[in-house]
PDB file of N, CA and C in Angstrom:
ATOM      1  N   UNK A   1      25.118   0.661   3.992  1.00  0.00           N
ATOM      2  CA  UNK A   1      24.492   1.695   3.188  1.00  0.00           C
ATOM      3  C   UNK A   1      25.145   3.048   3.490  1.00  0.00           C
ATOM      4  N   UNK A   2      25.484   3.059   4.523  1.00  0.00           N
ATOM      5  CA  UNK A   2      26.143   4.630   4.871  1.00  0.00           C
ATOM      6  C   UNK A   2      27.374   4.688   4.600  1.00  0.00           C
ATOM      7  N   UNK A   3      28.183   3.696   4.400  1.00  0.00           N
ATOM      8  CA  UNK A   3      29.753   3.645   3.615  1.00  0.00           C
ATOM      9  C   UNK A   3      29.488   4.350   2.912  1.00  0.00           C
ATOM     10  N   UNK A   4      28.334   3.246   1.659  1.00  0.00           N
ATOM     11  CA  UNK A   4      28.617   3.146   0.492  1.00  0.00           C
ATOM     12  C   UNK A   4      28.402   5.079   0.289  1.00  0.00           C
ATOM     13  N   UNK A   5      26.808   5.481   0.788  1.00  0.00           N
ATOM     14  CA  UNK A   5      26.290   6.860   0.503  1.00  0.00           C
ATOM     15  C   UNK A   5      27.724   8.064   0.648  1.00  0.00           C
ATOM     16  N   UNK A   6      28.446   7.839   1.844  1.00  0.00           N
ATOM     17  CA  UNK A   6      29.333   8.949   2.316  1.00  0.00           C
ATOM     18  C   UNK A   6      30.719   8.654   2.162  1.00  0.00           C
ATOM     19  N   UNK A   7      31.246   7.366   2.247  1.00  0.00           N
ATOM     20  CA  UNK A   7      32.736   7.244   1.834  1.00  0.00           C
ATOM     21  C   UNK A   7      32.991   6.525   0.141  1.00  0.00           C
ATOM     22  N   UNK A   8      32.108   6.131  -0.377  1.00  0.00           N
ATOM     23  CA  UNK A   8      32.463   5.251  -1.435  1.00  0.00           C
ATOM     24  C   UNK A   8      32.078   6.388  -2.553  1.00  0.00           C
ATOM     25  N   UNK A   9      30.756   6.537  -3.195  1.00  0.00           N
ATOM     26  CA  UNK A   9      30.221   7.087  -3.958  1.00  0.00           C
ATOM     27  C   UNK A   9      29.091   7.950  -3.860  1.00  0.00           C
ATOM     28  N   UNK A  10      29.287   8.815  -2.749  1.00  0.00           N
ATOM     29  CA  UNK A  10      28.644   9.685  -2.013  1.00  0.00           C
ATOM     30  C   UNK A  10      26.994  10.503  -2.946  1.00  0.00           C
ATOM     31  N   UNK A  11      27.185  10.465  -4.090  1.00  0.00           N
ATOM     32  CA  UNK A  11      26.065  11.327  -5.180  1.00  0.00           C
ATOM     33  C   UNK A  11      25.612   9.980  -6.150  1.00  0.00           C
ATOM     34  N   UNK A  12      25.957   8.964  -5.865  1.00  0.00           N
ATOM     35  CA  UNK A  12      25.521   8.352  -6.265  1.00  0.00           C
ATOM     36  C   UNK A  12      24.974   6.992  -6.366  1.00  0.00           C
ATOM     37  N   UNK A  13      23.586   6.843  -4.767  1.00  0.00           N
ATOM     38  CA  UNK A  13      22.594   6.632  -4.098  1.00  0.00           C
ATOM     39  C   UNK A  13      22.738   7.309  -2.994  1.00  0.00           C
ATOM     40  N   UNK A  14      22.141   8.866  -2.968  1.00  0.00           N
ATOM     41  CA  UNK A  14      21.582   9.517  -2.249  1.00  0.00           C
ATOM     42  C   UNK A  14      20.649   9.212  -1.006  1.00  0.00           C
ATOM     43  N   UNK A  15      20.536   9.565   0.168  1.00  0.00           N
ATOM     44  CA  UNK A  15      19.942   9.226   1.170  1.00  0.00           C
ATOM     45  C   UNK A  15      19.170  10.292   1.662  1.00  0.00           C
ATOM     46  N   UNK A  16      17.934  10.567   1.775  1.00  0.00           N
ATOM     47  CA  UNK A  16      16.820  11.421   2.209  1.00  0.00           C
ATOM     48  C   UNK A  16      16.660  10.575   3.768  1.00  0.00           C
ATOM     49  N   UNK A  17      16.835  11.740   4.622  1.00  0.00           N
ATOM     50  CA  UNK A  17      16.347  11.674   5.625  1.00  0.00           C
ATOM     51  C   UNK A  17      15.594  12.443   5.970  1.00  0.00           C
ATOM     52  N   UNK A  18      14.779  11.954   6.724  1.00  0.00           N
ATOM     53  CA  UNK A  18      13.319  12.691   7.064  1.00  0.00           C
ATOM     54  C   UNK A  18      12.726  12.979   8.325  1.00  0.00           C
ATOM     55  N   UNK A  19      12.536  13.612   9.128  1.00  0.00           N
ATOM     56  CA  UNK A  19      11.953  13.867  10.737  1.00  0.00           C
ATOM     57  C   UNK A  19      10.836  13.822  10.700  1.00  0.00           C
ATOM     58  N   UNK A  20      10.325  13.788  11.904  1.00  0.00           N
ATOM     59  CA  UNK A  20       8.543  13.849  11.712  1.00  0.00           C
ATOM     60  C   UNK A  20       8.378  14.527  12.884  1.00  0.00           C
ATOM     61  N   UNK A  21       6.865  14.665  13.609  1.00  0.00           N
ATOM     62  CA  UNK A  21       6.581  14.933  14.799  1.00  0.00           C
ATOM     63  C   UNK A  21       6.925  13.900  15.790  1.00  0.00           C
ATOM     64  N   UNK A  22       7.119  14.267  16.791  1.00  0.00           N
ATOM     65  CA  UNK A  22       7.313  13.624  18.290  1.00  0.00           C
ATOM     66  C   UNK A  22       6.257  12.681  18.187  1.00  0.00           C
ATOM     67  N   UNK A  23       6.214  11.575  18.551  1.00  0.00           N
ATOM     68  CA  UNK A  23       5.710  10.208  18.634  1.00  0.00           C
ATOM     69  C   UNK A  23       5.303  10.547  20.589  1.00  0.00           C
ATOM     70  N   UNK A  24       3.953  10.893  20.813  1.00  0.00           N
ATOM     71  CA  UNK A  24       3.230  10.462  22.002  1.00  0.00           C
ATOM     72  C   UNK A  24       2.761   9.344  22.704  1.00  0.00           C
ATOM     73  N   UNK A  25       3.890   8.869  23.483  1.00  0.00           N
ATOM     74  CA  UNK A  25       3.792   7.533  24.014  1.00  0.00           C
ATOM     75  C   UNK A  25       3.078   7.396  25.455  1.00  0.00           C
ATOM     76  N   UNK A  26       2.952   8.711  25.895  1.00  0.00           N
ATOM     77  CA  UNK A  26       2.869   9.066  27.552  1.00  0.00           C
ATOM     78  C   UNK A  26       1.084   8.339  27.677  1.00  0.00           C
ATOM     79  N   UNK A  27       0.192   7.993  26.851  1.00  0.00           N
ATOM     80  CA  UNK A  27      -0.609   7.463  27.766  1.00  0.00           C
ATOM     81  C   UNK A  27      -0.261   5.332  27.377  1.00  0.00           C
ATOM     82  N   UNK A  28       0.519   5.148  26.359  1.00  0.00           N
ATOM     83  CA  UNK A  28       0.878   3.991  26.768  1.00  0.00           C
ATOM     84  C   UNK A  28       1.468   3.971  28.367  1.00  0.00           C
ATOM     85  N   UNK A  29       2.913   4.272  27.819  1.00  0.00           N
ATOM     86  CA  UNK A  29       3.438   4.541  29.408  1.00  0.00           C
ATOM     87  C   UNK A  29       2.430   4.358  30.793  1.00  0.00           C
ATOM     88  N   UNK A  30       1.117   5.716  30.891  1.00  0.00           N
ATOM     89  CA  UNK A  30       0.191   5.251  32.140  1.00  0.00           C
ATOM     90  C   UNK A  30       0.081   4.080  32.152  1.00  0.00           C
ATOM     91  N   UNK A  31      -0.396   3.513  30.975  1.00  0.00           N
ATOM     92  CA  UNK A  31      -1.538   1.956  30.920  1.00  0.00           C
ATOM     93  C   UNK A  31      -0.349   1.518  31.710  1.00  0.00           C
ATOM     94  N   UNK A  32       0.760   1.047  31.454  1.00  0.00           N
ATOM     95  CA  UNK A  32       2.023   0.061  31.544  1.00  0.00           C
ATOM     96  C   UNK A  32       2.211   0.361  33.409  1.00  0.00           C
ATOM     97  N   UNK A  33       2.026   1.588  33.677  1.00  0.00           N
ATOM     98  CA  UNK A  33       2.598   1.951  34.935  1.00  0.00           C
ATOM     99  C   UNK A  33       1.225   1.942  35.465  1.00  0.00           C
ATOM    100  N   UNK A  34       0.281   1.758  35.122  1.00  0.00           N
ATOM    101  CA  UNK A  34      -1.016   1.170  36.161  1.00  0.00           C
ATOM    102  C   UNK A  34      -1.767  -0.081  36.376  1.00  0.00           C
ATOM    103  N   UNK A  35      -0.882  -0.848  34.936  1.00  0.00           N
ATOM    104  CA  UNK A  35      -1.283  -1.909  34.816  1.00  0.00           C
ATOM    105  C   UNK A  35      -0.321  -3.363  34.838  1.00  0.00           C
ATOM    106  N   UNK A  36       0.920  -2.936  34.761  1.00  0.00           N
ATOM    107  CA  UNK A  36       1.844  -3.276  35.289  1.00  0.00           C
ATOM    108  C   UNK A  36       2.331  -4.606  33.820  1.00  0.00           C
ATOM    109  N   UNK A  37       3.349  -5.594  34.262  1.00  0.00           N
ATOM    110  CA  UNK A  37       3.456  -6.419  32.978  1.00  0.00           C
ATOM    111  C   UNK A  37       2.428  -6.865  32.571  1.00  0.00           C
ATOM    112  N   UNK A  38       1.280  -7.069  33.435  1.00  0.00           N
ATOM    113  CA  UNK A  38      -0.078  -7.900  31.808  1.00  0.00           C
ATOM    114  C   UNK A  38      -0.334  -7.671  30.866  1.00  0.00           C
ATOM    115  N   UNK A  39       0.094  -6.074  30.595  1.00  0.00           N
ATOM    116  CA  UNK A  39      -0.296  -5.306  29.386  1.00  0.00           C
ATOM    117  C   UNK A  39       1.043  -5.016  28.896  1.00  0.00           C
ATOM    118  N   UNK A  40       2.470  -5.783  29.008  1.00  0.00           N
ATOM    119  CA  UNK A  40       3.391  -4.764  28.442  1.00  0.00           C
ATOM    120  C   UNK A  40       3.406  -5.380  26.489  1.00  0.00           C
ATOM    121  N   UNK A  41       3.003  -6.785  26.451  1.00  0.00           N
ATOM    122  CA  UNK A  41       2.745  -7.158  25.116  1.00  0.00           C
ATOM    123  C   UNK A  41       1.869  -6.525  24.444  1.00  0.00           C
ATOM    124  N   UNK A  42       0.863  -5.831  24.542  1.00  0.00           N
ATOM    125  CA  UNK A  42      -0.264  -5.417  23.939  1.00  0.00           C
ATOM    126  C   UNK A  42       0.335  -3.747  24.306  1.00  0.00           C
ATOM    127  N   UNK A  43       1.051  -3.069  25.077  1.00  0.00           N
ATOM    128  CA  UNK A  43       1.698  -1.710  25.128  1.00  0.00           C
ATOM    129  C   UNK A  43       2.868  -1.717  23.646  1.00  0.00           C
ATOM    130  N   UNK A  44       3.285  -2.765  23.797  1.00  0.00           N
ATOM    131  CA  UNK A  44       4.408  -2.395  22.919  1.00  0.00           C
ATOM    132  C   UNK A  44       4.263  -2.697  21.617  1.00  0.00           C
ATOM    133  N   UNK A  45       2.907  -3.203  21.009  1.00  0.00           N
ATOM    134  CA  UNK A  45       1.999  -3.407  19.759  1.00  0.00           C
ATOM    135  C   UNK A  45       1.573  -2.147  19.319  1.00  0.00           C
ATOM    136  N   UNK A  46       1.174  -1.536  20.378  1.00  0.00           N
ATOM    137  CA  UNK A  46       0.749  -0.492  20.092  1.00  0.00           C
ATOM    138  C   UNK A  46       1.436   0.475  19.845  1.00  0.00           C
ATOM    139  N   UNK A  47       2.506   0.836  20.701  1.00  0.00           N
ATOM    140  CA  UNK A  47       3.713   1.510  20.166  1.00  0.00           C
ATOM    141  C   UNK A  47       4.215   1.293  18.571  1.00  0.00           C
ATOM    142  N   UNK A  48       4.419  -0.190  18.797  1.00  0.00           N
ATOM    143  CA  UNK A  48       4.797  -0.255  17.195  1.00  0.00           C
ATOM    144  C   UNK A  48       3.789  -0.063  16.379  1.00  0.00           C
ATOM    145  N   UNK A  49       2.576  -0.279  16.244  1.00  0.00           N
ATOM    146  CA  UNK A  49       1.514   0.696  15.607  1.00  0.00           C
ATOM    147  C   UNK A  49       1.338   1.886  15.147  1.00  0.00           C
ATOM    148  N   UNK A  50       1.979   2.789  16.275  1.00  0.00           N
ATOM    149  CA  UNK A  50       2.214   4.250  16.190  1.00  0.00           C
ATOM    150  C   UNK A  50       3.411   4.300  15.422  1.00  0.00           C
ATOM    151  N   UNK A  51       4.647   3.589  15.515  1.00  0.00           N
ATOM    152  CA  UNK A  51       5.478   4.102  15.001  1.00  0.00           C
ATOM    153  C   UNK A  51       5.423   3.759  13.488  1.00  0.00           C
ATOM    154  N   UNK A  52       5.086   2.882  13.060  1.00  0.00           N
ATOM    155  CA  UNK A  52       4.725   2.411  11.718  1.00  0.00           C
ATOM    156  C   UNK A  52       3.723   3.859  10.770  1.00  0.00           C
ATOM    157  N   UNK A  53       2.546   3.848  11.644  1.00  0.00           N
ATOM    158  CA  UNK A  53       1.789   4.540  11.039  1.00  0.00           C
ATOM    159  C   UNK A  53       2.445   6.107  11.083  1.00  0.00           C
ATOM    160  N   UNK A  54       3.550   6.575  11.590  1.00  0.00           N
ATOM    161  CA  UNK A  54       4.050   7.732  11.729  1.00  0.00           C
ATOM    162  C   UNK A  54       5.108   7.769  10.321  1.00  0.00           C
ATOM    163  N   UNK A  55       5.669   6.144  10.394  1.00  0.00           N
ATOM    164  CA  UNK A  55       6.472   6.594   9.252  1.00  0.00           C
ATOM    165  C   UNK A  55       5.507   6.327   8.043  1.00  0.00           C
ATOM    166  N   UNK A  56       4.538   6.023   7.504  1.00  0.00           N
ATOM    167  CA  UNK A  56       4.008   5.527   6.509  1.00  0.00           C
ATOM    168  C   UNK A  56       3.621   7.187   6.539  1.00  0.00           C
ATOM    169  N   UNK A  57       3.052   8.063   6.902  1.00  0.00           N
ATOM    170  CA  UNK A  57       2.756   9.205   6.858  1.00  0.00           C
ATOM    171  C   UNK A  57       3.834  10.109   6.153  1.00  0.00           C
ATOM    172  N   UNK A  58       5.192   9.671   6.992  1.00  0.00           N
ATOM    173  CA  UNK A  58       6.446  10.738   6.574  1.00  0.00           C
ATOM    174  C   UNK A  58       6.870  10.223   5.191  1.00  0.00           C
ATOM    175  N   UNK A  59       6.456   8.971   4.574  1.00  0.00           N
ATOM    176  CA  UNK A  59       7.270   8.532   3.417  1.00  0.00           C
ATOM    177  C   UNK A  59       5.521   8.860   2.887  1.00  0.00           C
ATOM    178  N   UNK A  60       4.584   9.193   2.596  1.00  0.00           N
ATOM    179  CA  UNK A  60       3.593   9.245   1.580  1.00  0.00           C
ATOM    180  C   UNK A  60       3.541  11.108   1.879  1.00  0.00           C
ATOM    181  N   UNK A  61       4.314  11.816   2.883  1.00  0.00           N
ATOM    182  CA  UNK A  61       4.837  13.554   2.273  1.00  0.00           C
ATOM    183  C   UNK A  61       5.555  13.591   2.028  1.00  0.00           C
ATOM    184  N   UNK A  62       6.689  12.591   1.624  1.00  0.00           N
ATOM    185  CA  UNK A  62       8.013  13.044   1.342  1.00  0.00           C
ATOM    186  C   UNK A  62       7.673  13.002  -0.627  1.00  0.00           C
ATOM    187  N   UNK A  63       8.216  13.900  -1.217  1.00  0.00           N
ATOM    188  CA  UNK A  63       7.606  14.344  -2.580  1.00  0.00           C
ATOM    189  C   UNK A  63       8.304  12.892  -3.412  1.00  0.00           C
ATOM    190  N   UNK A  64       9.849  12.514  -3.300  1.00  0.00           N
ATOM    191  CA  UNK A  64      10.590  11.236  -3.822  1.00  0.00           C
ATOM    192  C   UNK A  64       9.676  10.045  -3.803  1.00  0.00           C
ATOM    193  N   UNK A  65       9.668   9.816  -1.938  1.00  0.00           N
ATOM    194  CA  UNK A  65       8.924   8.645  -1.518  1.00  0.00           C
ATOM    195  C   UNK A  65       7.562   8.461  -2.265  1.00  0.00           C
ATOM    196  N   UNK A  66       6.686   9.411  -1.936  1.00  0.00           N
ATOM    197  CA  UNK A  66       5.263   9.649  -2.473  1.00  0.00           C
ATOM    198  C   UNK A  66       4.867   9.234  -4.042  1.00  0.00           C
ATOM    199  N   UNK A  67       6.361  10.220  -4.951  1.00  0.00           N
ATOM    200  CA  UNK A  67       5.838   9.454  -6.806  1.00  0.00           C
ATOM    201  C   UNK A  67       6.549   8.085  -6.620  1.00  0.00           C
ATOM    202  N   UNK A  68       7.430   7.550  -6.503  1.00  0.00           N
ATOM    203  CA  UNK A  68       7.513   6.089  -5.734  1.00  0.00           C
ATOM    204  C   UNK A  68       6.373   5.018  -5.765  1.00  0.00           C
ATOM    205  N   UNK A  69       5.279   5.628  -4.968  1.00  0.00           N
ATOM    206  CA  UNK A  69       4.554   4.584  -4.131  1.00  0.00           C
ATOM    207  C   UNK A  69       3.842   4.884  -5.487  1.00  0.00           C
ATOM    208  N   UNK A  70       3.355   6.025  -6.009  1.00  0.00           N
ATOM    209  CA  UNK A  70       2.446   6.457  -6.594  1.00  0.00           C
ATOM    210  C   UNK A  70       2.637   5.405  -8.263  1.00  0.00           C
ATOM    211  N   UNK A  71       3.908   5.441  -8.736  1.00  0.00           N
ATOM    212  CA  UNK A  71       4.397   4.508  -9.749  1.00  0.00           C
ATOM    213  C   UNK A  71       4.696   3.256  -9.726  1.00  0.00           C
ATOM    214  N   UNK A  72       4.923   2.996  -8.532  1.00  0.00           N
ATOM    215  CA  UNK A  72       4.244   1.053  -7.971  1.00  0.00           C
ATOM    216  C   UNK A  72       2.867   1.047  -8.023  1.00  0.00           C
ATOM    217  N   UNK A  73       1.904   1.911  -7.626  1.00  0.00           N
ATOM    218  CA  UNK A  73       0.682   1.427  -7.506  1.00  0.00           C
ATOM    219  C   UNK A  73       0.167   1.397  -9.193  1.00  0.00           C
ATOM    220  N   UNK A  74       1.157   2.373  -9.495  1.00  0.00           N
ATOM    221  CA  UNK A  74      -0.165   2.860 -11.297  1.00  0.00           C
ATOM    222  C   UNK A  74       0.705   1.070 -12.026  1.00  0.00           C
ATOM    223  N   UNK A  75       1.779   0.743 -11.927  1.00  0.00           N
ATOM    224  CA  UNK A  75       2.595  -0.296 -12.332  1.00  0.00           C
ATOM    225  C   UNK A  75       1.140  -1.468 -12.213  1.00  0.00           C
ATOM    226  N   UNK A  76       0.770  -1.329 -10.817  1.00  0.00           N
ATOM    227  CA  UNK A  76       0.392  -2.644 -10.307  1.00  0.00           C
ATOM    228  C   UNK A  76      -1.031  -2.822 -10.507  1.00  0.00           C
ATOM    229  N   UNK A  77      -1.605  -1.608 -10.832  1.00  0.00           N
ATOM    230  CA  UNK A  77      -2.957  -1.568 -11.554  1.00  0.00           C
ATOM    231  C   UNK A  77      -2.986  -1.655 -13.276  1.00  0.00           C
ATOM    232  N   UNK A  78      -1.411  -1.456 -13.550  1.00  0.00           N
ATOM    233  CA  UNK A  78      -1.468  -2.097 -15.319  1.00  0.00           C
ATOM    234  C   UNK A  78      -1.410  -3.596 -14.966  1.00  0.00           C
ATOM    235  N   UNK A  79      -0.939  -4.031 -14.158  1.00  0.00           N
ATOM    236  CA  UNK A  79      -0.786  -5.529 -14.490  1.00  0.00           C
ATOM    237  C   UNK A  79      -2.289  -6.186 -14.302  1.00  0.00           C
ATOM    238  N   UNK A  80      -3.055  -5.545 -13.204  1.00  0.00           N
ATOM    239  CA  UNK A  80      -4.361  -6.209 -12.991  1.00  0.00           C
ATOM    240  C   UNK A  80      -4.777  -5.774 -14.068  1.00  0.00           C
ATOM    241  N   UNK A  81      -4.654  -4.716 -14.925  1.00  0.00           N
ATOM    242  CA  UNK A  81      -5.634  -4.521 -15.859  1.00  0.00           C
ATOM    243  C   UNK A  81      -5.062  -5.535 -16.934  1.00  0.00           C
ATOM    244  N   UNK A  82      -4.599  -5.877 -17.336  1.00  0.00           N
ATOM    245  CA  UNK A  82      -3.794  -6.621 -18.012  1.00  0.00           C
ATOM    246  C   UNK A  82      -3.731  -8.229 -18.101  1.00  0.00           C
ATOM    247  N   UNK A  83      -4.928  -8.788 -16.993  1.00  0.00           N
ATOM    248  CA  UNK A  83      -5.099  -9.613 -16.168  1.00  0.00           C
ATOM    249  C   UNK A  83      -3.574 -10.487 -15.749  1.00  0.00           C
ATOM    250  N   UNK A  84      -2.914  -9.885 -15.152  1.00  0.00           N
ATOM    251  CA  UNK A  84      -1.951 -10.521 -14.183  1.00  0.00           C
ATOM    252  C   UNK A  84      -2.453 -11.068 -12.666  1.00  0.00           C
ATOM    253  N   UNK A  85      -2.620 -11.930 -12.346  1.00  0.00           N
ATOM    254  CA  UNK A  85      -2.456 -12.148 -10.888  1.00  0.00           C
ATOM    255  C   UNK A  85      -1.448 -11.403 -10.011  1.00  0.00           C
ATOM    256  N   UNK A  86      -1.775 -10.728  -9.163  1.00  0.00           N
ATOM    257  CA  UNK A  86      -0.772 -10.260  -7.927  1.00  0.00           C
ATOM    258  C   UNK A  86      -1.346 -11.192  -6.577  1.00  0.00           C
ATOM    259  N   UNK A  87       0.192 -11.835  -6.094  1.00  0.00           N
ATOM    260  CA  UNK A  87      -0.341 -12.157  -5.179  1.00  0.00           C
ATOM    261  C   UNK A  87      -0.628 -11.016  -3.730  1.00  0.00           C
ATOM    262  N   UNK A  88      -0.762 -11.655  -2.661  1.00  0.00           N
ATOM    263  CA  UNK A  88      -1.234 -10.897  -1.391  1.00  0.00           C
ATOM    264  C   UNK A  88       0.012  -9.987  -1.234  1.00  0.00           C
ATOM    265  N   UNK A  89       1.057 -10.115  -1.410  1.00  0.00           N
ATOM    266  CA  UNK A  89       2.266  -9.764  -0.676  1.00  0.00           C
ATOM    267  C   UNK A  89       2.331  -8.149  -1.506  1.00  0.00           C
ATOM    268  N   UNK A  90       2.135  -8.771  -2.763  1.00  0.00           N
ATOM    269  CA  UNK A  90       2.439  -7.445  -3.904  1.00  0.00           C
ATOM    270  C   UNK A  90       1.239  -6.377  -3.395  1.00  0.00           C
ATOM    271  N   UNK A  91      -0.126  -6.800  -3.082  1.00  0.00           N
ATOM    272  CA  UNK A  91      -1.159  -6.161  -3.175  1.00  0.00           C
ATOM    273  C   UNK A  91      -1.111  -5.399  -1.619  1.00  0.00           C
ATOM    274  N   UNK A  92      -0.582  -6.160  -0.593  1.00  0.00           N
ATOM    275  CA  UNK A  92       0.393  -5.385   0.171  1.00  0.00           C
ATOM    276  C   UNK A  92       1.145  -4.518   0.067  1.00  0.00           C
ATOM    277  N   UNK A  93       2.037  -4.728  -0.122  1.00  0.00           N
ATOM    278  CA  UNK A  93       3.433  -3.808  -0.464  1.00  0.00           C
ATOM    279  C   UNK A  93       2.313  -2.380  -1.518  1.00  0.00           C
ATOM    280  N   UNK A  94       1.340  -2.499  -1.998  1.00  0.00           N
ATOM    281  CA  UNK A  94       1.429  -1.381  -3.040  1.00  0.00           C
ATOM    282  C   UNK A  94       0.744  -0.356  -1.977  1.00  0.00           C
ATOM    283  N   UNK A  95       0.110  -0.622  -0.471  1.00  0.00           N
ATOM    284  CA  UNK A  95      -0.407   0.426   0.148  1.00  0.00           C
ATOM    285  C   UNK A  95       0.688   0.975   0.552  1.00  0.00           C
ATOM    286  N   UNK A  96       1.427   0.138   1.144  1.00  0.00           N
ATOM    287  CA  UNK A  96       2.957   0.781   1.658  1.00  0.00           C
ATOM    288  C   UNK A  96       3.522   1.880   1.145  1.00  0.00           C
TER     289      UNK A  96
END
């Protein structure tokens, strides 16, 4: 993807990158360093928890990302209205 964006056809599929706030891991970390490996499976769930829910935040402010989600969801409420079946996966993907 980064060829294609910067050496191939640089303007044409654009790449938005996006920062967010600092991701606070320091009281996982305690648990892990007081509790030692019993908890490092259930530490690092949680981490990925945080990091998920950090980016689902940065892509529903990003103004692109946001009408995006916003025109999958209105898409996916014509089809129910419409009586289409969606399965689980679609009805997934449309919180995303």
């Amino acid at each position: 993807m980064f060829k294609k964006n910067y050496a191939d056809e640089p303007m044409e599929d654009p790449v938005d990158i996006v920062f967010g706030e600092r991701i606070d891991f320091s009281d996982l970390r305690q648990k892990l360093r007081d509790a030692g490996p019993s908890v490092q499976e259930e530490v690092w769930a949680a981490a990925g928890e945080r990091v998920s829910a950090a980016i689902l935040e940065l892509a529903k402010a990003h103004p692109k990302l946001a009408q995006e989600r916003r025109d999958k969801e209105e898409k996916q409420r014509a089809r129910r209205y419409q009586g289409e079946n969606l399965d689980d996966d679609e009805i997934a993907s449309a919180s995303v």
